[in-house]
Protein backbone atom coordinates (compact mmCIF):
# COMPACT_ATOMS: atom_id res chain seq x y z
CA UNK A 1 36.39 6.81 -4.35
CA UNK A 2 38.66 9.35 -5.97
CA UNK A 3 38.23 10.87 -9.46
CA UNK A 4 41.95 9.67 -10.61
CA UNK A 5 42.25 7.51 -13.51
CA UNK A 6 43.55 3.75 -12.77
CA UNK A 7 47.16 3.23 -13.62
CA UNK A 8 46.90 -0.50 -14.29
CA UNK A 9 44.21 -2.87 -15.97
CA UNK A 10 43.92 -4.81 -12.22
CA UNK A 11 42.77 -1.51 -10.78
CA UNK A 12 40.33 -0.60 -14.05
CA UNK A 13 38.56 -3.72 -13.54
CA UNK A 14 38.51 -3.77 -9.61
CA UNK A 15 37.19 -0.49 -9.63
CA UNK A 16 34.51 -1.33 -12.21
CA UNK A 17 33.36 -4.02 -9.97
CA UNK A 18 33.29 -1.65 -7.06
CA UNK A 19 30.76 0.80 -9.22
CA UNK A 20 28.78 -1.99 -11.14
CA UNK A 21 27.94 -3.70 -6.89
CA UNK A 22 27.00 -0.33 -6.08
CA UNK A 23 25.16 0.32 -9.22
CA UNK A 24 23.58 -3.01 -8.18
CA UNK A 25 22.44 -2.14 -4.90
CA UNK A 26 21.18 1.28 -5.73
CA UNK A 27 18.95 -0.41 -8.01
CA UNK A 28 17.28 -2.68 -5.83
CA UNK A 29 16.96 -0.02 -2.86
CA UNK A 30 14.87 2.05 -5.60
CA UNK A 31 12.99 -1.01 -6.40
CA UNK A 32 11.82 -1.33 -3.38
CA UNK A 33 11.08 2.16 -2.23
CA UNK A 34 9.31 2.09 -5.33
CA UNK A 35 7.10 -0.79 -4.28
CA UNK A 36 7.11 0.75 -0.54
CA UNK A 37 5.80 4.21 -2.38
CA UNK A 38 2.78 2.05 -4.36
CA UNK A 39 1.75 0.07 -1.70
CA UNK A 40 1.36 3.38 0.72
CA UNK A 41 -0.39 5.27 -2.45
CA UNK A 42 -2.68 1.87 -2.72
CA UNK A 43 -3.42 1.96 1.03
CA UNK A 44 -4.18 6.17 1.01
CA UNK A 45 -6.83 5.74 -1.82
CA UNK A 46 -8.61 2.70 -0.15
CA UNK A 47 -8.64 4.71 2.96
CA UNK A 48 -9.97 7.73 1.16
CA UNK A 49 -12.84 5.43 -0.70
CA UNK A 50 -13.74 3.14 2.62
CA UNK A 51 -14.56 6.80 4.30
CA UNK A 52 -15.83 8.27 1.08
CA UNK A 53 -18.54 5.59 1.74
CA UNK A 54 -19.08 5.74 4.91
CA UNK A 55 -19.72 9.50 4.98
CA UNK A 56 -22.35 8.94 1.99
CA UNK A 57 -24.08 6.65 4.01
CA UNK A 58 -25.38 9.05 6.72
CA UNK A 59 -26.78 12.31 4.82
CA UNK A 60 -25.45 15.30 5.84
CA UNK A 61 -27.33 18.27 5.86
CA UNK A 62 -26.19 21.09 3.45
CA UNK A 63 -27.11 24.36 2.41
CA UNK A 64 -28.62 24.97 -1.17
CA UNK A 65 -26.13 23.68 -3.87
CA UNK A 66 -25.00 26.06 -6.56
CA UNK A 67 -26.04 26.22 -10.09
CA UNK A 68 -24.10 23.56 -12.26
CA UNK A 69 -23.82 20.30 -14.04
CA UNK A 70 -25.17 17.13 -11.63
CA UNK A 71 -24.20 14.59 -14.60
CA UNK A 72 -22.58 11.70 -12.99
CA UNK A 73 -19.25 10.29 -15.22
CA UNK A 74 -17.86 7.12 -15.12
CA UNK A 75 -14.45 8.64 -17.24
CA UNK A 76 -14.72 11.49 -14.03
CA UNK A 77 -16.18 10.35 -10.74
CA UNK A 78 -14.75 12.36 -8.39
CA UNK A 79 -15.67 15.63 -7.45
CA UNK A 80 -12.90 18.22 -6.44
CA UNK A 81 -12.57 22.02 -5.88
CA UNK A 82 -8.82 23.63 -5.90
CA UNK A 83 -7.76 25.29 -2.67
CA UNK A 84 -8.71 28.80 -3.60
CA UNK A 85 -10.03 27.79 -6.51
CA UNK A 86 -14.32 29.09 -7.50
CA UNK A 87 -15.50 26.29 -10.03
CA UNK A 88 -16.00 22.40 -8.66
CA UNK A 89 -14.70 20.00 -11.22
CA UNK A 90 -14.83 16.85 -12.53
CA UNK A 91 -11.58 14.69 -11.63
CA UNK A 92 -10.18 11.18 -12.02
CA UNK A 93 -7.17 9.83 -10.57
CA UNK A 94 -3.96 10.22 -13.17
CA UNK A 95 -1.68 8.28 -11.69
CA UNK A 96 -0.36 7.69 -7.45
CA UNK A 97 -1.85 11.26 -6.37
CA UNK A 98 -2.27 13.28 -9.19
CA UNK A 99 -5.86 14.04 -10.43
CA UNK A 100 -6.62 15.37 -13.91
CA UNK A 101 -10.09 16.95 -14.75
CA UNK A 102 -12.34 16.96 -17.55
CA UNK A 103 -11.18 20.04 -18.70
CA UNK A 104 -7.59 18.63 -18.69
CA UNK A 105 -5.90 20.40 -15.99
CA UNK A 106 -3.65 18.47 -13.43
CA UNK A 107 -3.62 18.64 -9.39
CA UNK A 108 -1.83 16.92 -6.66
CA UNK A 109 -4.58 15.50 -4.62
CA UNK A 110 -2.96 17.48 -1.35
CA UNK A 111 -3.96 20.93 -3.25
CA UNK A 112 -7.69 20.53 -3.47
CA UNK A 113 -10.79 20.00 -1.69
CA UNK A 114 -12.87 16.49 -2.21
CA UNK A 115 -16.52 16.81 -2.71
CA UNK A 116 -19.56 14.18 -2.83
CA UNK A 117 -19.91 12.43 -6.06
CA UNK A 118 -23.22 14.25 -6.28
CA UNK A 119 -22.11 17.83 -5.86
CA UNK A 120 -22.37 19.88 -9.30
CA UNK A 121 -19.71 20.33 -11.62
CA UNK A 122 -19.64 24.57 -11.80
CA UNK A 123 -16.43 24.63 -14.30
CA UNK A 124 -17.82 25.03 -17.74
CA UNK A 125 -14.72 23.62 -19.69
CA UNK A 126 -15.53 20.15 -17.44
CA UNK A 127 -19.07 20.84 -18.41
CA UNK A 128 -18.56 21.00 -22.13
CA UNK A 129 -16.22 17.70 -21.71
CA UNK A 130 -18.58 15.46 -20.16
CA UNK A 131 -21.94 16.83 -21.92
CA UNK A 132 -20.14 15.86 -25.54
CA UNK A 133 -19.08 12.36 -24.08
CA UNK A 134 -22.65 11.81 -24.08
């Protein structure tokens, strides 16, 4: 499509037809990558929770844990440690695969490390959060 105006009504409105099918169709290829994208995100965390369980059921046998907070959350279930990162916190899902912690920061679940439920929370601003929610 070029950039020049139209000279006549007959090519305004045949050229705003043009844009609003194309408008149209853009639309409902988003919609559905959209749904596509959930669907995929939906299927990744049922994955990751169908072998969260099955690892929990056979015991694996681990050093001594480090010092730190073994409160189990409902508002923070998951356990997570940044790549490179020193302190374990406590993390829910935000929303698709972003995970925010107690202590309010935000990862992408790519960039960090899932622990067991039961592993300690070592980061003391997740600490202080889930000691005053109870």
């Amino acid at each position: 499509m070029s950039n020049a105006l139209p000279a006549s009504q007959a090519e305004y409105d045949r050229r705003m037809r043009e844009l609003e099918d194309e408008g149209e169709i853009a639309r409902k290829t988003y919609i559905e990558a959209k749904k596509r994208y959930d669907r995929i995100c939906d299927e990744m965390r049922n994955l990751r929770i169908s072998w969260r369980k099955q690892q929990t059921a056979v015991p694996a046998v681990q050093g001594p844990k480090p010092a730190g907070l073994v409160l189990k959350s409902r508002a923070y279930p998951d356990r997570i440690k940044p790549h490179r990162g020193r302190h374990t916190h406590a993390a829910t899902y935000a929303s698709g695969l972003l995970m925010r912690t107690a202590c309010s920061k935000t990862f992408e679940e790519e960039n960090v490390d899932h622990l067991y439920e039961t592993d300690p929370v070592t980061c003391p601003g997740c600490q202080g959060t889930i000691q005053s929610n109870y």
